[in-house]
Protein backbone atom coordinates (compact mmCIF):
# COMPACT_ATOMS: atom_id res chain seq x y z
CA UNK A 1 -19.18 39.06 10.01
CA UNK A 2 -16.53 37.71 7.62
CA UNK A 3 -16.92 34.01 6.65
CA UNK A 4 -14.84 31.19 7.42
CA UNK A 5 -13.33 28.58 5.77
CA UNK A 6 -11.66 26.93 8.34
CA UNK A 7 -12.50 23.30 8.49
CA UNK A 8 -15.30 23.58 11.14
CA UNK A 9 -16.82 26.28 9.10
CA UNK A 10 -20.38 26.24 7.69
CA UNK A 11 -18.75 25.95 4.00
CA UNK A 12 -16.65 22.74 4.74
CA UNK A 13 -19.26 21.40 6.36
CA UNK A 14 -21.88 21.71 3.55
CA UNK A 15 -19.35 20.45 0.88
CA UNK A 16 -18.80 17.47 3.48
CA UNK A 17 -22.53 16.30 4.04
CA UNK A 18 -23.17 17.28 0.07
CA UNK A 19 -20.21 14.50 -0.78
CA UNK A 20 -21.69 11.87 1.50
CA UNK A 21 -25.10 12.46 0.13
CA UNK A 22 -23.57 11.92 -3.03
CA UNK A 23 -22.00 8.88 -2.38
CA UNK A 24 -24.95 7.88 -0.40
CA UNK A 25 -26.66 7.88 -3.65
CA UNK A 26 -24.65 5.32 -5.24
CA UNK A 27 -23.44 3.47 -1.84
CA UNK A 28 -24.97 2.45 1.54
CA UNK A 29 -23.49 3.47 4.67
CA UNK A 30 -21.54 0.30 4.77
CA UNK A 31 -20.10 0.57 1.83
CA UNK A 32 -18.76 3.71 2.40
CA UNK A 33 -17.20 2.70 5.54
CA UNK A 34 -15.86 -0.49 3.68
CA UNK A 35 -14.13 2.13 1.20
CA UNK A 36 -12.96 4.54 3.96
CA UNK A 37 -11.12 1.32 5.13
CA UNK A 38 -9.89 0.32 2.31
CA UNK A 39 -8.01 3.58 1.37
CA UNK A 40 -7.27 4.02 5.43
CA UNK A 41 -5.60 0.64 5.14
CA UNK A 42 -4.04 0.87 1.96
CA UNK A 43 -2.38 4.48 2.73
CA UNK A 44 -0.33 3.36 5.56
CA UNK A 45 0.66 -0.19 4.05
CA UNK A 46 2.64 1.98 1.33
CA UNK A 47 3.60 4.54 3.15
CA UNK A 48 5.51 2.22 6.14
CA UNK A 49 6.77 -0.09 3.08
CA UNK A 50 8.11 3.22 1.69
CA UNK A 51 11.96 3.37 3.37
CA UNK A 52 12.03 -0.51 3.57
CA UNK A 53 11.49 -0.99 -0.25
CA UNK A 54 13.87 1.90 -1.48
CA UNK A 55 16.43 0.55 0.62
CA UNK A 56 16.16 -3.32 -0.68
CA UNK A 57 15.72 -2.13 -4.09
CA UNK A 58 19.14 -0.14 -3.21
CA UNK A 59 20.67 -2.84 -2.13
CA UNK A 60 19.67 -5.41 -4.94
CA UNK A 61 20.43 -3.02 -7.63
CA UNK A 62 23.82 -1.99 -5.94
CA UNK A 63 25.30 -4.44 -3.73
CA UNK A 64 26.68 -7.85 -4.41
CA UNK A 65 27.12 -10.32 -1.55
CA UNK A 66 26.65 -13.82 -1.81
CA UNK A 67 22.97 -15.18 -0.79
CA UNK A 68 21.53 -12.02 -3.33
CA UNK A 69 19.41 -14.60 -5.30
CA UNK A 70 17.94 -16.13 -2.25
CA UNK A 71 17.39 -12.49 -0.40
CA UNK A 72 16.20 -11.46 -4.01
CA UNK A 73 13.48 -14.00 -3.69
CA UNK A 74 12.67 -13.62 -0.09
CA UNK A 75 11.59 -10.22 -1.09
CA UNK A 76 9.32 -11.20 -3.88
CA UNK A 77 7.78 -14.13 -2.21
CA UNK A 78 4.58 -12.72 -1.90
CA UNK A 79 3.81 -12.39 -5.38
CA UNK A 80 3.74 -16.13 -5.59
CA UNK A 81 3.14 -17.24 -2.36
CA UNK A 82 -0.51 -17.59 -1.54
CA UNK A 83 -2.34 -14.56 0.17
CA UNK A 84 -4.19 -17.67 2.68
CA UNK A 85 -1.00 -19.13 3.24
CA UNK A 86 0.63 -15.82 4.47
CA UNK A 87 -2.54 -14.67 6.40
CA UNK A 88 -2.09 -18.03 8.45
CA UNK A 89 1.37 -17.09 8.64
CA UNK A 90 0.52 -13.69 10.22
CA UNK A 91 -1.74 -15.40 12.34
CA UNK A 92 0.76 -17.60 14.14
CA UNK A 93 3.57 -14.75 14.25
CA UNK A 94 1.13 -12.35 15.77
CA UNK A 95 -1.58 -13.68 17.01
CA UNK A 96 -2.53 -12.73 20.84
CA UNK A 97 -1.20 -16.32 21.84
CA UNK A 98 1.15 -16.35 19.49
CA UNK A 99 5.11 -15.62 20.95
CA UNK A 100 5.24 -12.68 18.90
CA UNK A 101 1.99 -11.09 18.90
CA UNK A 102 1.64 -11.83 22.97
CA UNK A 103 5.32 -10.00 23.47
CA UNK A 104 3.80 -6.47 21.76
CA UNK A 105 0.59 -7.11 23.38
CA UNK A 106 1.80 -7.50 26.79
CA UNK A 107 4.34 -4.87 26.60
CA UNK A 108 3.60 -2.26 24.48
CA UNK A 109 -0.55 -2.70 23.92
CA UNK A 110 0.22 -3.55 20.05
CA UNK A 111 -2.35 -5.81 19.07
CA UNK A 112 -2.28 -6.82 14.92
CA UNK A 113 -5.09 -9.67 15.18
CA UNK A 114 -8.59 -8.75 14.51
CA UNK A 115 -7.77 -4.75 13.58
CA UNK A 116 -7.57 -2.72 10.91
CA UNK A 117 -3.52 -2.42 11.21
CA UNK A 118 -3.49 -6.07 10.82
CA UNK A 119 -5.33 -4.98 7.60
CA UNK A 120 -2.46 -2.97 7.27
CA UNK A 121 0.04 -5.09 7.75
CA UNK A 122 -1.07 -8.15 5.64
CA UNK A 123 -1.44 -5.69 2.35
CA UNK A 124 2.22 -3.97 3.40
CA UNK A 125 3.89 -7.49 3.09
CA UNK A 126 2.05 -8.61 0.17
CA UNK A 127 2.73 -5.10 -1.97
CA UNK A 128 6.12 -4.89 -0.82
CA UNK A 129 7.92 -6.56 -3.90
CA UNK A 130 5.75 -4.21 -6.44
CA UNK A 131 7.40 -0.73 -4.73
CA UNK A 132 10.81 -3.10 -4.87
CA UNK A 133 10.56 -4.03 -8.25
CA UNK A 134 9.51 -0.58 -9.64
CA UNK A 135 12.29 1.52 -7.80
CA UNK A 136 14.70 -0.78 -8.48
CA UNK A 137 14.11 -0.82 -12.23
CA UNK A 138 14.36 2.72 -12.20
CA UNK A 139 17.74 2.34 -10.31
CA UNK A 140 19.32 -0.15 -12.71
CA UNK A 141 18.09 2.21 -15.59
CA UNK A 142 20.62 4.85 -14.07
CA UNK A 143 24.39 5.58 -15.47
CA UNK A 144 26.87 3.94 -13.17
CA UNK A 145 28.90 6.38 -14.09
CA UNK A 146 27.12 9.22 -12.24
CA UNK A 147 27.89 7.26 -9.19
CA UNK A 148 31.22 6.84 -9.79
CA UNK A 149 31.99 10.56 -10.71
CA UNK A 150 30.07 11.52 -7.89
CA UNK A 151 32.52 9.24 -5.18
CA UNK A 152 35.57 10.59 -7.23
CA UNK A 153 34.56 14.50 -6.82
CA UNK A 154 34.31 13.34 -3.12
CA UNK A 155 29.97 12.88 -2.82
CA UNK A 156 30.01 10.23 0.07
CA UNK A 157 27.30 7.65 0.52
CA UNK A 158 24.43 10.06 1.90
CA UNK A 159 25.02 12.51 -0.23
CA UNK A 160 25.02 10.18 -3.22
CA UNK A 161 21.62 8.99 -1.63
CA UNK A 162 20.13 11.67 -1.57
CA UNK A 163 21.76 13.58 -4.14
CA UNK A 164 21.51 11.13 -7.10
CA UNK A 165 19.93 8.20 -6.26
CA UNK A 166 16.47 9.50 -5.03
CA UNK A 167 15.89 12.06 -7.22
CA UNK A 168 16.69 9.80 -10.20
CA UNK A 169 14.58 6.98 -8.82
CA UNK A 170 11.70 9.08 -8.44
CA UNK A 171 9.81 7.68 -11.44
CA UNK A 172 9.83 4.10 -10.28
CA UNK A 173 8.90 5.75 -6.30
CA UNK A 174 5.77 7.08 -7.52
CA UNK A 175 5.39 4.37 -9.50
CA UNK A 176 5.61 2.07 -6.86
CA UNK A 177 3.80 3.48 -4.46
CA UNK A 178 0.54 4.09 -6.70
CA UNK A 179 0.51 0.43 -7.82
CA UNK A 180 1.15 -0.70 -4.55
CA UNK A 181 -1.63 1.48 -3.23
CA UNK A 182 -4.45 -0.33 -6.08
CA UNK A 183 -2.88 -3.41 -5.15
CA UNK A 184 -3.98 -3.15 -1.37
CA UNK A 185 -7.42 -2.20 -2.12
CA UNK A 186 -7.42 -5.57 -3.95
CA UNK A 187 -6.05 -7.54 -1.16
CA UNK A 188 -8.52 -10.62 0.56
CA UNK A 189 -6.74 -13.50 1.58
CA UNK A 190 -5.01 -12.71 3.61
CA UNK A 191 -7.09 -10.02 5.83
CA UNK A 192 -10.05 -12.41 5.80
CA UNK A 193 -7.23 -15.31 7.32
CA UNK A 194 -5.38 -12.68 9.48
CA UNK A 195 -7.81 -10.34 11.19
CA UNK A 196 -11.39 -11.58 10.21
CA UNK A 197 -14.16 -10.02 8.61
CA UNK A 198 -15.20 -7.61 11.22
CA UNK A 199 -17.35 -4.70 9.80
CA UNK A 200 -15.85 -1.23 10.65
CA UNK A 201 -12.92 -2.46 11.70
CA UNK A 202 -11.58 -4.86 9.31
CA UNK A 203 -14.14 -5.44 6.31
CA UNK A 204 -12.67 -4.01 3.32
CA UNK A 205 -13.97 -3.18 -0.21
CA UNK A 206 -13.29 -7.21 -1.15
CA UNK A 207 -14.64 -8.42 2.21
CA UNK A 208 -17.71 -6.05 1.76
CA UNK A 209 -17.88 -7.82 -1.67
CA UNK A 210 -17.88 -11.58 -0.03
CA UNK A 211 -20.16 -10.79 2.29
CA UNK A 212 -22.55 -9.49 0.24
CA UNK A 213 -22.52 -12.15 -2.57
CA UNK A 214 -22.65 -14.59 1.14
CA UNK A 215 -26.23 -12.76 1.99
CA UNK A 216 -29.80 -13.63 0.42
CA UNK A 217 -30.37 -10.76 -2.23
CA UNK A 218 -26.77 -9.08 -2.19
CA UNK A 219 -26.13 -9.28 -5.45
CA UNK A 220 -26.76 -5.71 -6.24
CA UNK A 221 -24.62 -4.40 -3.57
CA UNK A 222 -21.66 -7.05 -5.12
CA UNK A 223 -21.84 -5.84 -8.28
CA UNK A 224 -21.68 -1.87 -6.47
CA UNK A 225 -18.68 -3.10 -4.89
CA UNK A 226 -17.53 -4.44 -7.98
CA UNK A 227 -17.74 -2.14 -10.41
CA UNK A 228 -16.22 0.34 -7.50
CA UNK A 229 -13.04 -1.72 -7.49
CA UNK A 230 -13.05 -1.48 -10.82
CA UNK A 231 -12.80 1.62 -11.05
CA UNK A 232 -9.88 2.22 -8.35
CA UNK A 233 -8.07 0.30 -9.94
CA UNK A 234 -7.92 0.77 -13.34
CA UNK A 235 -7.68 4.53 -12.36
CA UNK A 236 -4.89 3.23 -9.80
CA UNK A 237 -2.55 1.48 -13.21
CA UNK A 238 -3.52 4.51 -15.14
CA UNK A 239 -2.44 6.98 -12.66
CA UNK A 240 0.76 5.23 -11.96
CA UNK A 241 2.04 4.94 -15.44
CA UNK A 242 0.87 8.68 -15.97
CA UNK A 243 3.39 9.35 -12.98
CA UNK A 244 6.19 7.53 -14.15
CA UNK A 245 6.01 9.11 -17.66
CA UNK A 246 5.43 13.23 -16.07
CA UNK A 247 8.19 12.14 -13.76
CA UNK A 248 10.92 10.77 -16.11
CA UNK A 249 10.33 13.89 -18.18
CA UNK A 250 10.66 16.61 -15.52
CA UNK A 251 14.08 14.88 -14.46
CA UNK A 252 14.99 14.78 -18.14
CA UNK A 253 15.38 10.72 -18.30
């Protein structure tokens, strides 16, 4: 009988259970489900901020209209405002009793409060300025002129999207979205103020780290945790400016 290697298959099995024991070695069961969430969480943060933050960096690097400084700013709020402060903030808008967060509940089941898309959504709003700010830096660093040519030989605004600006603003994408991605495994404020520290659900790498240093004799399992995040994210920086540099040179920038 021919094996398999399908993903039920004996094979993918053994590699799975040989990974967790591996991991098990180094990390408790909790902690692996802390970093499961973490990455679960941080995944679809950038991936939803994705289209927003290409477009605003579009439009900032672009457009002028009057109220650009102020909508300029709105957008990089979060990186000064404080992760607390915006957590509470999130808890008001979308909270169960909250106008907001009561409309989606009632109507369409949506709940953000005490979940791990809360998660998601506190670390989308704070890491939405760093995809902005990288994409549109890569957009400013493009020839004006290749716009302009492109409108005269009759390119009209999709095709110039998708034609020229995309491709060209590639390097600052990737960028973006692999800085934004270490920056959400980072994120505490504002999960702990917006959906608790609930374990499986919410508790991330940083909450597994607060509750640890909280209990008697957790100090090994902190400095796990630690050393973990670390890791991600120097390997996160790394890994983004390795991207932006492969990328400018396969696009010839």
């Amino acid at each position: 009988m021919p094996l398999s290697f399908g993903p039920g298959s004996a094979l993918a099995l053994g590699a799975k259970f040989a990974l967790n024991a591996r991991m098990e070695g180094f990390l408790t069961a909790a902690e692996i489900e802390a970093l499961g969430l973490s990455l679960r969480v941080a995944l679809v943060a950038v991936l939803v901020d994705l289209p927003f933050a290409f477009f605003a960096a579009l439009l900032l690097a672009r457009c002028r209209f009057r109220g650009k400084p102020l909508v300029d700013g709105l957008i990089h709020l979060p990186l000064v405002l404080p992760p607390v402060a915006l957590g509470y903030l999130l808890l008001i808008s979308f909270g169960t009793r909250a106008p907001l967060g009561a409309f989606l509940f009632a109507n369409f089941g949506i709940r953000f409060v005490f979940s791990w898309t809360g998660a998601a959504l506190a670390s989308a709003i704070l890491t939405f300025p760093f995809q902005v700010r990288a994409i549109r830096l890569s957009l400013e660093a493009q020839d004006r002129g290749l716009a302009e040519a492109a409108e005269t030989l009759g390119a009209g605004a999709f095709d110039r999207l998708f034609s020229l600006y995309m491709p060209l603003a590639a390097p600052g994408i990737l960028a973006g979205l692999v800085t934004a991605f270490a920056a959400c495994l980072g994120e505490f404020g504002a999960i702990i103020t917006f959906v608790s520290n609930i374990p499986g659900e919410t508790r991330t790498i940083p909450l597994a780290i607060y509750t640890a240093i909280q209990a008697p004799g957790g100090e090994a399992a902190a400095a796990r945790l630690a050393a973990l995040s670390i890791m991600l994210a120097l390997a996160g920086l790394v890994l983004a400016d390795w991207v932006a540099r492969r990328t400018r040179m396969l696009i010839g920038q």
